[in-house]
C-alpha atoms as a PDB file:
ATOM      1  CA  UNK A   1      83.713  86.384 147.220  1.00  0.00           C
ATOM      2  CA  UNK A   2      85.545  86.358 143.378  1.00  0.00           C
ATOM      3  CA  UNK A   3      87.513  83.047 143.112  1.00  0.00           C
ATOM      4  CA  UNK A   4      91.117  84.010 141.868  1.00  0.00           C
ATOM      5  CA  UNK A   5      90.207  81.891 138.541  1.00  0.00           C
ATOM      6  CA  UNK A   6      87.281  84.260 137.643  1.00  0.00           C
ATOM      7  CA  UNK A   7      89.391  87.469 137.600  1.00  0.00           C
ATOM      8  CA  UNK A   8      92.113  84.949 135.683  1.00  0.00           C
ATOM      9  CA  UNK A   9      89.019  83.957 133.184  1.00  0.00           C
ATOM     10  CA  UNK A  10      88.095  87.491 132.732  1.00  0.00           C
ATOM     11  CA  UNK A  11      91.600  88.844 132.675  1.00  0.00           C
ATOM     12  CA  UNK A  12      91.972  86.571 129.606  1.00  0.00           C
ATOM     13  CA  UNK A  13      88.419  87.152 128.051  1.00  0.00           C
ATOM     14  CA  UNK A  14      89.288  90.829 128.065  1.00  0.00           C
ATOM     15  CA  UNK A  15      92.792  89.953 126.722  1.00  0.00           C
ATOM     16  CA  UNK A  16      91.596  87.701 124.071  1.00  0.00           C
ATOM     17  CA  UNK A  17      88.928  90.845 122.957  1.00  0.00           C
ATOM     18  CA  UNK A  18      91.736  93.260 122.652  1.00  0.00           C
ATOM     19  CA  UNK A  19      93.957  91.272 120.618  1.00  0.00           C
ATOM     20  CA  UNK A  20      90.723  90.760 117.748  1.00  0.00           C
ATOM     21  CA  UNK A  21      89.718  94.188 118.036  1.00  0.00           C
ATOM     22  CA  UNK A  22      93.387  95.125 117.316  1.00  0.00           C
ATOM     23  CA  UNK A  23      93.638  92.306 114.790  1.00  0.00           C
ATOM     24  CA  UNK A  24      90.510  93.411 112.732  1.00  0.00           C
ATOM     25  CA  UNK A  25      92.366  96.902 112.925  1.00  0.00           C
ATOM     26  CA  UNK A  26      95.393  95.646 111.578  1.00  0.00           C
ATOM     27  CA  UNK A  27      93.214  93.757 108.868  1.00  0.00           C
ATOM     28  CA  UNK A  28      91.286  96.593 107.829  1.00  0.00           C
ATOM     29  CA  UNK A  29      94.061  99.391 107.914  1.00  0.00           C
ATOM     30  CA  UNK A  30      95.910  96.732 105.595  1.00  0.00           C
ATOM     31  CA  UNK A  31      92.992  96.855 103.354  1.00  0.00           C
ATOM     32  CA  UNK A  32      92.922 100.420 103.038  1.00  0.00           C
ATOM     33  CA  UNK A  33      96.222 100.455 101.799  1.00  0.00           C
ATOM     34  CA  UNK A  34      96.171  97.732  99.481  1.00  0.00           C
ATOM     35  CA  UNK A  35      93.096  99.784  98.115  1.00  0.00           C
ATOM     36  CA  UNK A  36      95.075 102.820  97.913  1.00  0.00           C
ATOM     37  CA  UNK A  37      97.830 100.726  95.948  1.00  0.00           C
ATOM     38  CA  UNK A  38      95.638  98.903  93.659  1.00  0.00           C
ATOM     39  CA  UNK A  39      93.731 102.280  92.755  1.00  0.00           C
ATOM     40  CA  UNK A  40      97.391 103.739  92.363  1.00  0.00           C
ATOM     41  CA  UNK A  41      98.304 100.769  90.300  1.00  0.00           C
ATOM     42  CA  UNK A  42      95.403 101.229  88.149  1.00  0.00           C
ATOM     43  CA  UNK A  43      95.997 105.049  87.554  1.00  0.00           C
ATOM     44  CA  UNK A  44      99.265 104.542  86.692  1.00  0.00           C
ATOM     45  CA  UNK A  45      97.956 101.952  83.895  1.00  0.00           C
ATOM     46  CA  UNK A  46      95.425 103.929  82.312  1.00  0.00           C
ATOM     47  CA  UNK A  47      98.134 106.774  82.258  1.00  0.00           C
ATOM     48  CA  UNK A  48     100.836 104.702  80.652  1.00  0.00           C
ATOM     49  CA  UNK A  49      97.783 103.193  78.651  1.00  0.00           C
ATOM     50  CA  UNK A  50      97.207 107.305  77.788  1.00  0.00           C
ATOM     51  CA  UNK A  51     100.751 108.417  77.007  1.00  0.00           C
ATOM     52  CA  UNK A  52     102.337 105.005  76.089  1.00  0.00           C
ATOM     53  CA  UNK A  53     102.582 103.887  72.566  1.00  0.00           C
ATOM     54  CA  UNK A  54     104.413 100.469  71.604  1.00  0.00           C
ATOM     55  CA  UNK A  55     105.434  99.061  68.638  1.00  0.00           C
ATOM     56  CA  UNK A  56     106.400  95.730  66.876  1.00  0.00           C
ATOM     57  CA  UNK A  57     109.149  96.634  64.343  1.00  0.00           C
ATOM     58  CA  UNK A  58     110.551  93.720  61.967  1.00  0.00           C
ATOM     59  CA  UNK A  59     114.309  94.276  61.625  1.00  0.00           C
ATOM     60  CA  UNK A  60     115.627  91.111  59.232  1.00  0.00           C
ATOM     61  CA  UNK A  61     114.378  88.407  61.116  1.00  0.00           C
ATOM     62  CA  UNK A  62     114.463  90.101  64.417  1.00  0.00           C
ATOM     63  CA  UNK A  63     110.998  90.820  66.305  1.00  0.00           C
ATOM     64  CA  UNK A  64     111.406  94.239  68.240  1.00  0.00           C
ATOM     65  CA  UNK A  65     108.919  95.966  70.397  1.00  0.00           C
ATOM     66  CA  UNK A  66     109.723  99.752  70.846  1.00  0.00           C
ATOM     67  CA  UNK A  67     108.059 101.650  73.620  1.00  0.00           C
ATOM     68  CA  UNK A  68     107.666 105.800  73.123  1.00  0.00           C
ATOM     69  CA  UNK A  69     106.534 108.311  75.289  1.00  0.00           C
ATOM     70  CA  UNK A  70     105.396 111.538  73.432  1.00  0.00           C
ATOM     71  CA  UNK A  71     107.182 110.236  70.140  1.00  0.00           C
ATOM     72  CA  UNK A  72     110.370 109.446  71.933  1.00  0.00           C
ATOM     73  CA  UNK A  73     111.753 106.339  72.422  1.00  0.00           C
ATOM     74  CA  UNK A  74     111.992 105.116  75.790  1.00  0.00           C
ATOM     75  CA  UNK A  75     113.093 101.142  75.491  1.00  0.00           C
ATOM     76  CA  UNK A  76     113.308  98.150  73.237  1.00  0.00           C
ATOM     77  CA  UNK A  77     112.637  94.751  73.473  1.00  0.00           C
ATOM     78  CA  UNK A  78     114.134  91.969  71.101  1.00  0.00           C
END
């Protein structure tokens, strides 16, 4: 005869399972994604790094930094 605490024990064991099977899911769809960000992140830089130019200008005694894209400008810093 099953004691009522074995089918508790098990009921558990098989609950505890489920939640790291899900849990090392969770962890490795999160992974994926942050791959799929980073390697987005990094395209992005190598285009920018492509089809970016920046520039330090000297206006008077102002320091600017002037970003173009295809020889137009896009933004300044001073």
């Amino acid at each position: 005869m099953i004691s009522k605490q074995k089918i508790i024990t098990r009921g558990k064991e098989k609950e505890n399972y489920a939640n790291k099977v899900f849990s090392a899911h969770v962890i490795r769809s999160q992974f994926e994604r942050g791959s799929y960000l980073s390697s987005l992140i990094l395209s992005l830089g190598q285009w920018l790094n492509q089809n970016l130019s920046v520039r330090s200008l000297m206006l008077g005694k102002r320091k600017m930094i002037v970003f173009l894209y295809e020889d137009k400008l896009i933004g300044i810093l001073s």
